[in-house]
C-alpha atoms as a PDB file:
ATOM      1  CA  UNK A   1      30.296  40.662 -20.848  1.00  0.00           C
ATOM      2  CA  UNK A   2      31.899  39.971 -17.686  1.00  0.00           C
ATOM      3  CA  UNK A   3      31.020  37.886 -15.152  1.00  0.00           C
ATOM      4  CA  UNK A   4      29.985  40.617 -12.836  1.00  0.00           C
ATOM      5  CA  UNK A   5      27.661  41.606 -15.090  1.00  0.00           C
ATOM      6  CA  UNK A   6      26.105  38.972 -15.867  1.00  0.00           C
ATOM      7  CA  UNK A   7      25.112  38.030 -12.511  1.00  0.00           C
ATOM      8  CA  UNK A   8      23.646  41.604 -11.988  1.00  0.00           C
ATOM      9  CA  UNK A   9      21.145  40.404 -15.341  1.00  0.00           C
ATOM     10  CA  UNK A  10      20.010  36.972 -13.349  1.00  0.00           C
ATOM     11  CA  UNK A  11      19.203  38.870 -10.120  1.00  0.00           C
ATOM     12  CA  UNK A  12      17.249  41.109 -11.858  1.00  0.00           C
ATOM     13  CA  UNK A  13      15.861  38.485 -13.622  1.00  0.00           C
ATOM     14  CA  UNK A  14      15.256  36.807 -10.511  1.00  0.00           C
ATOM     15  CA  UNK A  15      13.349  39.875  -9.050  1.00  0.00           C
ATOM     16  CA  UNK A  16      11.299  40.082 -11.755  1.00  0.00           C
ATOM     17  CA  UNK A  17       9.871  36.563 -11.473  1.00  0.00           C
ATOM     18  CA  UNK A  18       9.402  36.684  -7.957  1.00  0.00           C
ATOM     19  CA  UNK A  19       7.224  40.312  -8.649  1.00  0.00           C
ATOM     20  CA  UNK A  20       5.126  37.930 -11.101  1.00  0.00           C
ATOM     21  CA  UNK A  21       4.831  35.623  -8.485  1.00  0.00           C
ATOM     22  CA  UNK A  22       3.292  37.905  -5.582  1.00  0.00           C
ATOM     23  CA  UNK A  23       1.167  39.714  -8.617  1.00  0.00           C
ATOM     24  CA  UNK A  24      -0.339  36.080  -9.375  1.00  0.00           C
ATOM     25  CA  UNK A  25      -0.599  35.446  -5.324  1.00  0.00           C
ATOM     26  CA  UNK A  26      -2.844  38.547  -4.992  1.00  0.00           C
ATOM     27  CA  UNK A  27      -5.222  37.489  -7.707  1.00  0.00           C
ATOM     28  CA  UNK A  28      -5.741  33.999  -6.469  1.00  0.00           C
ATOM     29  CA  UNK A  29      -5.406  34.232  -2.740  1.00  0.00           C
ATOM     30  CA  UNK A  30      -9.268  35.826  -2.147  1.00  0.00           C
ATOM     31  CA  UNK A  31     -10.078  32.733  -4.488  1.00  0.00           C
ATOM     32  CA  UNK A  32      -8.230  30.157  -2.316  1.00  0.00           C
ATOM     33  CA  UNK A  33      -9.674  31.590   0.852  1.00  0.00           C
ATOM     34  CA  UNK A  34     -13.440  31.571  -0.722  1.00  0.00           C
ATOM     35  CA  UNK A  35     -12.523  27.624  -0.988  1.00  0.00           C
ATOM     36  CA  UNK A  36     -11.372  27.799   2.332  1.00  0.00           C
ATOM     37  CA  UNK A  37     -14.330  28.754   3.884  1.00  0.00           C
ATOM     38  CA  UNK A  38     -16.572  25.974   2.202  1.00  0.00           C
ATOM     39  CA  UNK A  39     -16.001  23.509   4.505  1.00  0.00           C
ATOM     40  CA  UNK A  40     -12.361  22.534   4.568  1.00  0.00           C
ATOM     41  CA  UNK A  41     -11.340  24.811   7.705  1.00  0.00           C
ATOM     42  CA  UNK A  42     -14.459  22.624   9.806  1.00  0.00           C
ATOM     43  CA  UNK A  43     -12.164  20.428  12.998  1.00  0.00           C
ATOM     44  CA  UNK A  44     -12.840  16.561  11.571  1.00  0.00           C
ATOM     45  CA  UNK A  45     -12.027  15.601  15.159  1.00  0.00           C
ATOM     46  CA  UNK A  46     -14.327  17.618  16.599  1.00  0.00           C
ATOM     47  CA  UNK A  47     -17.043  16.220  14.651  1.00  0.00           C
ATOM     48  CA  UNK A  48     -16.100  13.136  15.696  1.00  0.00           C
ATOM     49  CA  UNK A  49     -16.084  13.301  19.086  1.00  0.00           C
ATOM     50  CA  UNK A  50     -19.828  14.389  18.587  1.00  0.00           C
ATOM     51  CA  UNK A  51     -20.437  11.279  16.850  1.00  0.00           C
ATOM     52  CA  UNK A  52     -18.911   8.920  19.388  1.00  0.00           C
ATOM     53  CA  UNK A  53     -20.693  10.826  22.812  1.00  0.00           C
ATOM     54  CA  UNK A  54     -22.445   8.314  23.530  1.00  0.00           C
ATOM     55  CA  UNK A  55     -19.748   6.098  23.444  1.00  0.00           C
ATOM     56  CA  UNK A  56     -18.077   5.074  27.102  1.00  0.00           C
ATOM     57  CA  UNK A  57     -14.553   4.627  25.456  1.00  0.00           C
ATOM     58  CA  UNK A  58     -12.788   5.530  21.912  1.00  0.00           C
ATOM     59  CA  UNK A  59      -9.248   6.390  20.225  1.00  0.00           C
ATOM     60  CA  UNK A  60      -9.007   8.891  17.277  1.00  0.00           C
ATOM     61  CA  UNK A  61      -5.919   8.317  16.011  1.00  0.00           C
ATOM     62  CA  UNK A  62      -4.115   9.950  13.070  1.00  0.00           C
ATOM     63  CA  UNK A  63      -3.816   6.983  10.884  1.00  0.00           C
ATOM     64  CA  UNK A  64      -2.396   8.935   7.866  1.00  0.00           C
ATOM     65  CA  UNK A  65      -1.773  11.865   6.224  1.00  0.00           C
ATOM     66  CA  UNK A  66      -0.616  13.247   3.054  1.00  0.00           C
ATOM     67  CA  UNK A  67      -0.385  16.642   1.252  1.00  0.00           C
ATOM     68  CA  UNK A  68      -0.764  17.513  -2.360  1.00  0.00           C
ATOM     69  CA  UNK A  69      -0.358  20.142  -4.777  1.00  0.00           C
ATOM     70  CA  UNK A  70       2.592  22.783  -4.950  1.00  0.00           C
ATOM     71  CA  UNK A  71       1.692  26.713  -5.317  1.00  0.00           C
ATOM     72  CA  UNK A  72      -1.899  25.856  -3.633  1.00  0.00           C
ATOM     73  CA  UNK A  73      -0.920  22.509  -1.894  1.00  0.00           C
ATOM     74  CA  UNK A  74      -4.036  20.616  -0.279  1.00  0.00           C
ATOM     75  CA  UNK A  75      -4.100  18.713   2.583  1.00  0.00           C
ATOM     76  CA  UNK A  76      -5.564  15.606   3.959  1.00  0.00           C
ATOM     77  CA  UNK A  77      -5.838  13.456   6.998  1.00  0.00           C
ATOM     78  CA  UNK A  78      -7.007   9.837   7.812  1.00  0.00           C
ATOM     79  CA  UNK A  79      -8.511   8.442  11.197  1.00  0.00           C
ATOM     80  CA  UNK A  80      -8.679   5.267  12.630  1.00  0.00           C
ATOM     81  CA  UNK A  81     -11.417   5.085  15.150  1.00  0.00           C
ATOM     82  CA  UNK A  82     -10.516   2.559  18.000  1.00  0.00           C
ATOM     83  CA  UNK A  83     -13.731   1.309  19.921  1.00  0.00           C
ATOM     84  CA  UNK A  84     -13.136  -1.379  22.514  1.00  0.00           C
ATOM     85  CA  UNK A  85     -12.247  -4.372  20.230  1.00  0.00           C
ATOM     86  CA  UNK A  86     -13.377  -2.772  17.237  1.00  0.00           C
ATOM     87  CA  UNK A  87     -11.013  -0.527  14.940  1.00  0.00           C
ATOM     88  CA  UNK A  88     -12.797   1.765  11.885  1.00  0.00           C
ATOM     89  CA  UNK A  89     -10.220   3.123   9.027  1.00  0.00           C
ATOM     90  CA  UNK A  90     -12.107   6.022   7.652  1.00  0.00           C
ATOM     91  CA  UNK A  91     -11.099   7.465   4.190  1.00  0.00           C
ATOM     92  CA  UNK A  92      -8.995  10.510   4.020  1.00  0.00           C
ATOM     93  CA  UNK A  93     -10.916  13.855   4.231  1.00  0.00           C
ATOM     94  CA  UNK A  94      -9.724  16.918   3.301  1.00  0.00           C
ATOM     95  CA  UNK A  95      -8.344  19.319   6.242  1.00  0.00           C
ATOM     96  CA  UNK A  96      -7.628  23.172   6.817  1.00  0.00           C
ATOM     97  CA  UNK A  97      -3.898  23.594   6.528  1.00  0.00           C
ATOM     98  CA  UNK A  98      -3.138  24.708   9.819  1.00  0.00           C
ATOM     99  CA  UNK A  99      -4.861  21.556  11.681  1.00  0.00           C
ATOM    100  CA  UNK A 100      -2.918  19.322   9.042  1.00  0.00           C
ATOM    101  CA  UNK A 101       0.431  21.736  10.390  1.00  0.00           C
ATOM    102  CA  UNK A 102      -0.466  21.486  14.064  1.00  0.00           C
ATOM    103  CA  UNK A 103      -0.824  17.693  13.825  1.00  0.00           C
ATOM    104  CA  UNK A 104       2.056  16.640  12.021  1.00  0.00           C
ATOM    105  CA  UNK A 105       4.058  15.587  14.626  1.00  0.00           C
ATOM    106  CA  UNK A 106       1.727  13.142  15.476  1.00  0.00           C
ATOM    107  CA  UNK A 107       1.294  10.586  12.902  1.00  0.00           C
ATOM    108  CA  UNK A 108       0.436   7.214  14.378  1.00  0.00           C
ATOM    109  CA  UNK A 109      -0.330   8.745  17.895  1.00  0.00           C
ATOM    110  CA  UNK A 110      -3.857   9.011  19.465  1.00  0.00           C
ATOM    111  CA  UNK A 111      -5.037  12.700  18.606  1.00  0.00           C
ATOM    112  CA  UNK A 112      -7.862  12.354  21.357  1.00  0.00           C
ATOM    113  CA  UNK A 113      -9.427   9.853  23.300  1.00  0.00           C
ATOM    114  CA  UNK A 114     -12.142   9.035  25.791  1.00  0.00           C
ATOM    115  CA  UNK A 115     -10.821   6.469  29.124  1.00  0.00           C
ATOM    116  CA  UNK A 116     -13.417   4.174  30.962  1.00  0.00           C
ATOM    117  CA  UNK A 117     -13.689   6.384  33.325  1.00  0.00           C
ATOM    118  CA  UNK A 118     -15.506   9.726  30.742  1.00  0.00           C
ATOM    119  CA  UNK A 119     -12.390  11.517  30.795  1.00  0.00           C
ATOM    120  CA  UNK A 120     -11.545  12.896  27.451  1.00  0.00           C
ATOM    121  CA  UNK A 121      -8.450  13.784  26.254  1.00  0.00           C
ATOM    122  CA  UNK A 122      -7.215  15.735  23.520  1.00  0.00           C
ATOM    123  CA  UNK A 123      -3.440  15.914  24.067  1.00  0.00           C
ATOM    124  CA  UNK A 124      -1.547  13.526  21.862  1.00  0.00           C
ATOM    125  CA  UNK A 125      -0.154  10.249  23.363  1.00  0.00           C
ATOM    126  CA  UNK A 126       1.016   6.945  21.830  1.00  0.00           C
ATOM    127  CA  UNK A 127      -2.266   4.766  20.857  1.00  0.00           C
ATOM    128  CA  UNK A 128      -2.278   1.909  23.666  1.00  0.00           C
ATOM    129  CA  UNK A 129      -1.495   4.575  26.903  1.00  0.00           C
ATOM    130  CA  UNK A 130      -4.733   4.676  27.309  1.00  0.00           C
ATOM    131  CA  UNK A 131      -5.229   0.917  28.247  1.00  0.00           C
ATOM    132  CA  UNK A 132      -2.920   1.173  31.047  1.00  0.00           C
ATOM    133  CA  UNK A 133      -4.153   0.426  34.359  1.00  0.00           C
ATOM    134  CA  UNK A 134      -6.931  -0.620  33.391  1.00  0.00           C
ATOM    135  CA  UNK A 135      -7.919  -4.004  35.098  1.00  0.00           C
ATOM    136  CA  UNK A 136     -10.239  -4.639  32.419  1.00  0.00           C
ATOM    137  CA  UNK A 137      -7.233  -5.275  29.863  1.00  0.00           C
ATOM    138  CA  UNK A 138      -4.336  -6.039  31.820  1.00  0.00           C
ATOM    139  CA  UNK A 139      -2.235  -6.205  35.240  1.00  0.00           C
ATOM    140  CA  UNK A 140       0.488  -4.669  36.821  1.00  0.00           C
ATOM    141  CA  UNK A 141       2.850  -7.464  37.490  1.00  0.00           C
ATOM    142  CA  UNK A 142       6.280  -7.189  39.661  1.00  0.00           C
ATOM    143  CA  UNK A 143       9.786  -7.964  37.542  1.00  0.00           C
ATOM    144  CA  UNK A 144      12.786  -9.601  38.815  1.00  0.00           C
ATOM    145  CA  UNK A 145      14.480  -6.162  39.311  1.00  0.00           C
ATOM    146  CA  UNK A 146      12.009  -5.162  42.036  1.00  0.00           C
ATOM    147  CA  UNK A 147      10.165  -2.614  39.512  1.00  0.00           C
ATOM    148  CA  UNK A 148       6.868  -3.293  37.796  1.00  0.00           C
ATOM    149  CA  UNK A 149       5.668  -3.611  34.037  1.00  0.00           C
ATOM    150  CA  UNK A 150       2.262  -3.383  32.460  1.00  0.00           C
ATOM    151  CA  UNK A 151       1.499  -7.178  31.153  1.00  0.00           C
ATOM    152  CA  UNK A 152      -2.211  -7.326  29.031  1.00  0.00           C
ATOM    153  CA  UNK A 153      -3.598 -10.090  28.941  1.00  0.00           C
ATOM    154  CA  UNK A 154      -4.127 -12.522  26.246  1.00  0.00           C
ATOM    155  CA  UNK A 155      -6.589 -11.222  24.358  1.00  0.00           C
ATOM    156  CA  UNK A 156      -4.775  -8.247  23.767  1.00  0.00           C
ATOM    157  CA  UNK A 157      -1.683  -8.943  23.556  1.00  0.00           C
ATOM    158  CA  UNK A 158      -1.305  -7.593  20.168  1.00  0.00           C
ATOM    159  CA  UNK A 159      -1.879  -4.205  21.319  1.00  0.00           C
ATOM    160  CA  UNK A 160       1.853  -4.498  22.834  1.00  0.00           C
ATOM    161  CA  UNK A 161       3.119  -5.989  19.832  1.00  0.00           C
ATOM    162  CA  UNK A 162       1.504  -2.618  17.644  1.00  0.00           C
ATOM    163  CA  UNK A 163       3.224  -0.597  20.776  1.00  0.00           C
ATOM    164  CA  UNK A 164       6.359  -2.632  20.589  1.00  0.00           C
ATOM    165  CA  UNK A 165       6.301  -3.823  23.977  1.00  0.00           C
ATOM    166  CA  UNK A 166       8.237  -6.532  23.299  1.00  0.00           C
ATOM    167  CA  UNK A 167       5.447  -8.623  23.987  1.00  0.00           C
ATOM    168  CA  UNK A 168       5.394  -7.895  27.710  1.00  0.00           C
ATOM    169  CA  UNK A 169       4.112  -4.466  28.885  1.00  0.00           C
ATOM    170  CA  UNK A 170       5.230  -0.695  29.759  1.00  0.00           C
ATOM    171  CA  UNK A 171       7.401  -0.048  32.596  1.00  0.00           C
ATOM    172  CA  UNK A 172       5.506   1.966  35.451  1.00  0.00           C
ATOM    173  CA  UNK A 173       7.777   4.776  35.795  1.00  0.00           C
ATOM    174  CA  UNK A 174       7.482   5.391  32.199  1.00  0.00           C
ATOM    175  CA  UNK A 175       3.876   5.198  32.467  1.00  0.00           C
ATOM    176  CA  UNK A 176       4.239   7.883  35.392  1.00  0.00           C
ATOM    177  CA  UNK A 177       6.351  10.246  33.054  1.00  0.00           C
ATOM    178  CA  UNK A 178       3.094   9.972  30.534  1.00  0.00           C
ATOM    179  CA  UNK A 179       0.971  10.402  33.295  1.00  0.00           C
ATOM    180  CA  UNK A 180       2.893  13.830  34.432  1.00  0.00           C
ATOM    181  CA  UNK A 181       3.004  14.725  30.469  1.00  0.00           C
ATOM    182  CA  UNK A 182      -0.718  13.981  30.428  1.00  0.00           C
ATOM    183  CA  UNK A 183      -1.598  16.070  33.716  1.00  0.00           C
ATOM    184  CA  UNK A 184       0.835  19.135  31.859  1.00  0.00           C
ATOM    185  CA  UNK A 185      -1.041  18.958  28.694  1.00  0.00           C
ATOM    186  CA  UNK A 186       2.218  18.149  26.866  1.00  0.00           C
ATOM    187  CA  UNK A 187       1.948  15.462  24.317  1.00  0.00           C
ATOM    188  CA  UNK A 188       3.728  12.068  25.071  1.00  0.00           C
ATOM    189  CA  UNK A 189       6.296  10.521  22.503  1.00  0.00           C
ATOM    190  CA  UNK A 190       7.096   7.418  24.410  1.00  0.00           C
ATOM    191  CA  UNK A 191      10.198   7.296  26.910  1.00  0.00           C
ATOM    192  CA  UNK A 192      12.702   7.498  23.990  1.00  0.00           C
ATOM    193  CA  UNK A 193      10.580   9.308  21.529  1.00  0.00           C
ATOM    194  CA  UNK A 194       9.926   6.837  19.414  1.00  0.00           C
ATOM    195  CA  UNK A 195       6.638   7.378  18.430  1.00  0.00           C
ATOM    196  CA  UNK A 196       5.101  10.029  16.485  1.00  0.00           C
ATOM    197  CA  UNK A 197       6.207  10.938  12.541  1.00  0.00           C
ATOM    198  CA  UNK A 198      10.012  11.421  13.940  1.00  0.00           C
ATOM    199  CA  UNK A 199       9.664   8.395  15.811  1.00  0.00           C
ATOM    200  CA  UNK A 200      11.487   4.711  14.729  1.00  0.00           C
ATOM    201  CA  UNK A 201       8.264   2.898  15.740  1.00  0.00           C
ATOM    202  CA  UNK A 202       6.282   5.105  13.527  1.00  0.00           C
ATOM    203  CA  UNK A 203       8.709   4.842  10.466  1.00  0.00           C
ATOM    204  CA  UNK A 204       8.741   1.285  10.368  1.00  0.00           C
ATOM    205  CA  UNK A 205       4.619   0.786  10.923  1.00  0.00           C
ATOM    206  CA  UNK A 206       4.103   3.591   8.102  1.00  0.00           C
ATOM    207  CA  UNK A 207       6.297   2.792   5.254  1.00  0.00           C
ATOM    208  CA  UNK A 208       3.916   3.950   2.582  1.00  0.00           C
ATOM    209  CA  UNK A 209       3.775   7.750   4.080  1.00  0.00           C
ATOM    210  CA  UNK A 210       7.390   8.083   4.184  1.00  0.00           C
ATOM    211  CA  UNK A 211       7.825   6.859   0.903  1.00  0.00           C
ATOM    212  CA  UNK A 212       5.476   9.275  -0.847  1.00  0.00           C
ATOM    213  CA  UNK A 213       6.761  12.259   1.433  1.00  0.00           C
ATOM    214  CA  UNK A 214      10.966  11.279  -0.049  1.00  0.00           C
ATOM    215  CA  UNK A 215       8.933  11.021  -3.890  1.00  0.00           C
ATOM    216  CA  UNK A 216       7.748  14.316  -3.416  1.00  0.00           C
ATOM    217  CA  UNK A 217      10.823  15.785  -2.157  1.00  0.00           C
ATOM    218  CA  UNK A 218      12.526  14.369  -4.978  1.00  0.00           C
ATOM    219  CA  UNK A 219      10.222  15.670  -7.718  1.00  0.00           C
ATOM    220  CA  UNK A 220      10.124  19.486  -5.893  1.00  0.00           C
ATOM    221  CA  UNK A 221      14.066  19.278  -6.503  1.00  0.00           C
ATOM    222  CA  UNK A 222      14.017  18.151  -9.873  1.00  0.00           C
ATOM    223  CA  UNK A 223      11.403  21.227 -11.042  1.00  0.00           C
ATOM    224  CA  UNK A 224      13.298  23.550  -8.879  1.00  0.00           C
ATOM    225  CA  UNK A 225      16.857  22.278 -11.120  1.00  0.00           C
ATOM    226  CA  UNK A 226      14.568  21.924 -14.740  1.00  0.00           C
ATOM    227  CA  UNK A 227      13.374  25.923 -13.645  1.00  0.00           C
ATOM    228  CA  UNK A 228      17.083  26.953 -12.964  1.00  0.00           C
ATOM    229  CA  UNK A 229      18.540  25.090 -16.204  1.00  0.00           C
ATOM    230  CA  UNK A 230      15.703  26.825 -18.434  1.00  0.00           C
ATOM    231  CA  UNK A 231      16.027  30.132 -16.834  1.00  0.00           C
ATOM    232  CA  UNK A 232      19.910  29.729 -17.093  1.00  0.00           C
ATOM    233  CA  UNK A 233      18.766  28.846 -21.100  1.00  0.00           C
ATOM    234  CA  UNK A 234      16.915  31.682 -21.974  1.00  0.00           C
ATOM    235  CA  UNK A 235      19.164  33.948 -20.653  1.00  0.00           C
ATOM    236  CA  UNK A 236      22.337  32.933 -22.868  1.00  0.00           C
ATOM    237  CA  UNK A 237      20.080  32.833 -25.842  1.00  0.00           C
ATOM    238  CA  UNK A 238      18.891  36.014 -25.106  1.00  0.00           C
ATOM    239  CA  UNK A 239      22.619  37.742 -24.404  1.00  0.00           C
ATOM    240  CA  UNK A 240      23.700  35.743 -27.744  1.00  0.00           C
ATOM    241  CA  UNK A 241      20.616  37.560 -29.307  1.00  0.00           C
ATOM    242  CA  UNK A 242      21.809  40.997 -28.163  1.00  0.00           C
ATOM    243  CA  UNK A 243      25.548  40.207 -29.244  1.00  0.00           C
ATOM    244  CA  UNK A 244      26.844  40.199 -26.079  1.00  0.00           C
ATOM    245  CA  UNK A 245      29.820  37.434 -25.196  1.00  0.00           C
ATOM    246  CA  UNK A 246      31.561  35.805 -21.949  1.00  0.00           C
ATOM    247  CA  UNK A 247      34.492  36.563 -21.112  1.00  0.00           C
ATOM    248  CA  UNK A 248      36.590  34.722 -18.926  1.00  0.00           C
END
């Protein structure tokens, strides 16, 4: 057999899997979208925001997230719940796909919040932002360069450390550029984009989500290489089968 030929054999045999595949799809899909409808596709944050009304200020941020499965992957989010001094991890809940999609960017980031002043927010924006300017937690204080940086005060300082402020505060014109961002509805990744899942700050605050999203890469290409080396497999046995032989 030459090579020629035998390549026209895989393809086919290619096309015949992937006709299996979309066969099996339309069987299972109504199934999957029955599941759907059950309570998964229901906005978490949403909910939420019901829950915390009454509340005069609160974070939701998108603590973590992870995804699971492979022909009918499910998909999950975790909150953290920021109220004043007080911080609430909740466990991961299930979520509809395209709210896990439309959020991925975001990991880390505040997904909506509520300022001192009642104004809620639902534009994402690096957890802390929404602190700024407030006298209650902090000052505006002049640096030697004639500009102006954001400087909270003791009691929460840490909140620049989790920022990575340095330890001293936000420069005001990058505050304005989050302001303009904010006014836009655009979401904010920080002046050099380092928060969010692309962002440096984010990688090196979330090691555990990073390290499950490489394992799972890994494992899709090893399956994907174990399907191609059996495929490849059955396909000389079956041309030795039929007498057929390579030639070079």
């Amino acid at each position: 057999m030459s090579k020629n030929e035998f390549e026209e054999i895989l393809i086919k045999s290619m096309l015949l899997l992937r006709a299996k595949l979309i066969f099996f799809l339309c069987i299972f899909s109504p199934v999957v979208f029955l599941l759907q409808g059950c309570g998964v596709g229901q906005n978490p944050i949403e909910k939420i925001q019901r829950e915390l009304q009454d509340q005069k200020e609160y974070t939701i941020i998108l603590n973590d997230m992870r995804e699971e499965g492979n022909f009918f992957p499910s998909y999950y989010h975790q909150y953290r719940i920021d109220i004043g001094d007080q911080k609430i991890q909740r466990p991961f809940i299930e979520v509809d796909e395209s709210l896990y999609k439309k959020n991925e960017p975001y990991l880390g980031m505040a997904l909506s919040g509520k300022t001192a002043d009642g104004v809620v927010t639902n534009t994402p924006f690096p957890n802390g932002y929404q602190y700024v300017g407030n006298p209650q937690y902090g000052t505006w204080r002049e640096n030697d360069r004639g500009g102006s940086m954001w400087e909270f005060y003791g009691k929460y300082m840490l909140m620049s450390q989790v920022m990575n402020w340095a330890g001293f505060g936000l420069q005001r014109n990058h505050y304005n550029d989050y302001s303009s961002f904010r006014g836009r509805g655009q979401p904010y990744y920080g002046p050099n984009r380092q928060y969010g899942t692309a962002g440096t700050v984010t990688q090196k605050q979330k090691p555990d989500f990073f390290k499950r999203k490489m394992a799972k890469k890994s494992r899709s290409q090893n399956r994907f290489q174990n399907k191609v080396g059996q495929r490849m497999g059955r396909s000389k046995n079956t041309f030795r089968n039929r007498g057929f032989s390579f030639g070079k």
